[in-house]
C-alpha atoms as a PDB file:
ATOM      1  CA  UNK A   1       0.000   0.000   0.000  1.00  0.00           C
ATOM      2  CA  UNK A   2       1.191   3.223  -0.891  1.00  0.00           C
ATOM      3  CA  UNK A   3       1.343   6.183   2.281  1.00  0.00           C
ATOM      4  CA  UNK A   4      -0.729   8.794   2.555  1.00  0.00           C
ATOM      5  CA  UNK A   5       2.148  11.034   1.188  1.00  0.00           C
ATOM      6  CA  UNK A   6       2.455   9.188  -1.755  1.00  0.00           C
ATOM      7  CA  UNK A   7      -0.574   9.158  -2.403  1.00  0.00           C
ATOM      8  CA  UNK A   8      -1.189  13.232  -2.144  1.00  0.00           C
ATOM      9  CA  UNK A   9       2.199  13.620  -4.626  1.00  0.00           C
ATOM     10  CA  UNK A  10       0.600  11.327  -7.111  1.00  0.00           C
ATOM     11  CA  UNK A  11      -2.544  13.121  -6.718  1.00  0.00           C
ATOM     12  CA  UNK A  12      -0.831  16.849  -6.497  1.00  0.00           C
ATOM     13  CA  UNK A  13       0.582  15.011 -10.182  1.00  0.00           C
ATOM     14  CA  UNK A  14      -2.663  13.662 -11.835  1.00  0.00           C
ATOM     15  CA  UNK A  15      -3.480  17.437 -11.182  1.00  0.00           C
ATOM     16  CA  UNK A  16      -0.913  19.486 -12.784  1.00  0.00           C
ATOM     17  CA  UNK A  17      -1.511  17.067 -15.686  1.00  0.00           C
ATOM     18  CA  UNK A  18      -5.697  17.722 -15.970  1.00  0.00           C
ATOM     19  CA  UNK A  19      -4.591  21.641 -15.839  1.00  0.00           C
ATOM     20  CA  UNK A  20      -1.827  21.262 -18.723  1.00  0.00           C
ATOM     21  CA  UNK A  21      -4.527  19.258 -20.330  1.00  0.00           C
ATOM     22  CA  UNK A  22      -7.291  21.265 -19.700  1.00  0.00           C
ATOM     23  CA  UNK A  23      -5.073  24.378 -21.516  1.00  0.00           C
ATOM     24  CA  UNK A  24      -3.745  22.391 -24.249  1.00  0.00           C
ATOM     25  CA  UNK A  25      -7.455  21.639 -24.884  1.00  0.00           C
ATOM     26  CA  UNK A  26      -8.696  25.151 -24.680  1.00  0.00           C
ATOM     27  CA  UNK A  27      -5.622  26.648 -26.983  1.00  0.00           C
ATOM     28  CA  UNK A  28      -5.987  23.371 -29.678  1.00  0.00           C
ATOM     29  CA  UNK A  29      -9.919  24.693 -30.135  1.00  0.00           C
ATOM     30  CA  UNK A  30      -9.283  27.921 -30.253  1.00  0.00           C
ATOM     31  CA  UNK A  31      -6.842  26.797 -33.150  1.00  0.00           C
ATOM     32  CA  UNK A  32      -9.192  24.851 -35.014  1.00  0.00           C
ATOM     33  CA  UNK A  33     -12.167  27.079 -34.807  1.00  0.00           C
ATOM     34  CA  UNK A  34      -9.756  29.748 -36.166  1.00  0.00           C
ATOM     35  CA  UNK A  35      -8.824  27.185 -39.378  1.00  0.00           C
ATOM     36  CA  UNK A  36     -12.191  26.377 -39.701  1.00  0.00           C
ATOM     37  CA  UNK A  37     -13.187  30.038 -39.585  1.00  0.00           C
ATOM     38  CA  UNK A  38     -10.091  30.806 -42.127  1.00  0.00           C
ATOM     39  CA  UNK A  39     -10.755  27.846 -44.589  1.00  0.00           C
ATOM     40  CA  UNK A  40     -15.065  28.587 -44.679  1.00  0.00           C
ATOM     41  CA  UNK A  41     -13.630  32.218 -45.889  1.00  0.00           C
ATOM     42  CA  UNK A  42     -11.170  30.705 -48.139  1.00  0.00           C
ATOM     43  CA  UNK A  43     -14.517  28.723 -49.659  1.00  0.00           C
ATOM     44  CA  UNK A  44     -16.470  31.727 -49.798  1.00  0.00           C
ATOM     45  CA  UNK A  45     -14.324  33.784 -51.554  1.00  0.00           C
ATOM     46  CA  UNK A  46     -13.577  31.047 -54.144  1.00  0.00           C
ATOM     47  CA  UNK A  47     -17.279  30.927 -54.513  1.00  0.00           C
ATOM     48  CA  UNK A  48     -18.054  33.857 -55.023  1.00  0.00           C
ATOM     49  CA  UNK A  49     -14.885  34.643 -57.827  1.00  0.00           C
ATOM     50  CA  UNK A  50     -16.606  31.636 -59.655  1.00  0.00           C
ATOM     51  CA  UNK A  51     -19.669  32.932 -59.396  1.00  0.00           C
ATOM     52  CA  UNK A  52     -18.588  36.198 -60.648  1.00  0.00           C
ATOM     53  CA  UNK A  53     -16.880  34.223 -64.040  1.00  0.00           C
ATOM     54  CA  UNK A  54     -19.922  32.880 -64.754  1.00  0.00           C
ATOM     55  CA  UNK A  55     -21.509  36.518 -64.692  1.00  0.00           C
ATOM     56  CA  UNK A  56     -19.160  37.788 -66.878  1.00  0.00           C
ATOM     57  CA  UNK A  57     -19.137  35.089 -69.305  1.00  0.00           C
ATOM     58  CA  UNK A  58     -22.631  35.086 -69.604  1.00  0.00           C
ATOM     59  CA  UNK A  59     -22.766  38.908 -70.331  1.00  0.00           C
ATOM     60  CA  UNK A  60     -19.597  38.543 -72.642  1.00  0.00           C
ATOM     61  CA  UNK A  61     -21.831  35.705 -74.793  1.00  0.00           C
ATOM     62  CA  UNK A  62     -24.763  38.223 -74.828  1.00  0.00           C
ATOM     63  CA  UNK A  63     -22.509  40.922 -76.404  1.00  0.00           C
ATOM     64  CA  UNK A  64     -20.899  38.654 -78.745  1.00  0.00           C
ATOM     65  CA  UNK A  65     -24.354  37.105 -79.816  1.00  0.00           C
ATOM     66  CA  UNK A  66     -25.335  40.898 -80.762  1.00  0.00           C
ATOM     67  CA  UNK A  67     -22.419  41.389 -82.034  1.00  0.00           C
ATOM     68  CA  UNK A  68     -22.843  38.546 -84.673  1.00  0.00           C
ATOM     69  CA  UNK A  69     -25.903  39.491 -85.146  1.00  0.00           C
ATOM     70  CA  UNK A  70     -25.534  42.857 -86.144  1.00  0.00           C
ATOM     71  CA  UNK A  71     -22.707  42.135 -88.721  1.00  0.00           C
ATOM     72  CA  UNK A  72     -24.662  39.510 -90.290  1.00  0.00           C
ATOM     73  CA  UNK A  73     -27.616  42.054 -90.250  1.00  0.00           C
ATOM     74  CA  UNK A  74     -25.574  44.390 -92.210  1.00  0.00           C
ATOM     75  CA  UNK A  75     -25.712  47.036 -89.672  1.00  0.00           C
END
């Protein structure tokens, strides 16, 4: 059997280690919230640049459909 002052360093241990745990815990979320924030802005800005091609490509085969048109009208 272990003494009593064993037992309190082994217990003054397993708490030190639940408080560097408990941090390392707190400071690995805060890091992967802040990736997750970081990559869902990443996605939205690639979204919307894709979504801004497609805009101008569909306005660009407007004026090039008029375009056609018109010379082919003669005008």
């Amino acid at each position: 059997m272990s003494s009593d002052a064993q037992r309190e360093e082994r217990d003054a241990r397993l708490d030190r280690l639940q408080e560097a745990l408990d941090s390392w815990y707190e400071k690995e979320r805060g890091r992967l919230e802040d990736e997750a924030t970081f990559l869902k802005s990443v996605l939205r800005g690639r979204t919307g640049s894709e979504r801004l091609s497609r805009e101008n490509t569909s306005e660009a085969e407007v004026l090039v459909v008029d375009d056609i048109t018109s010379f082919l009208a003669g005008s």
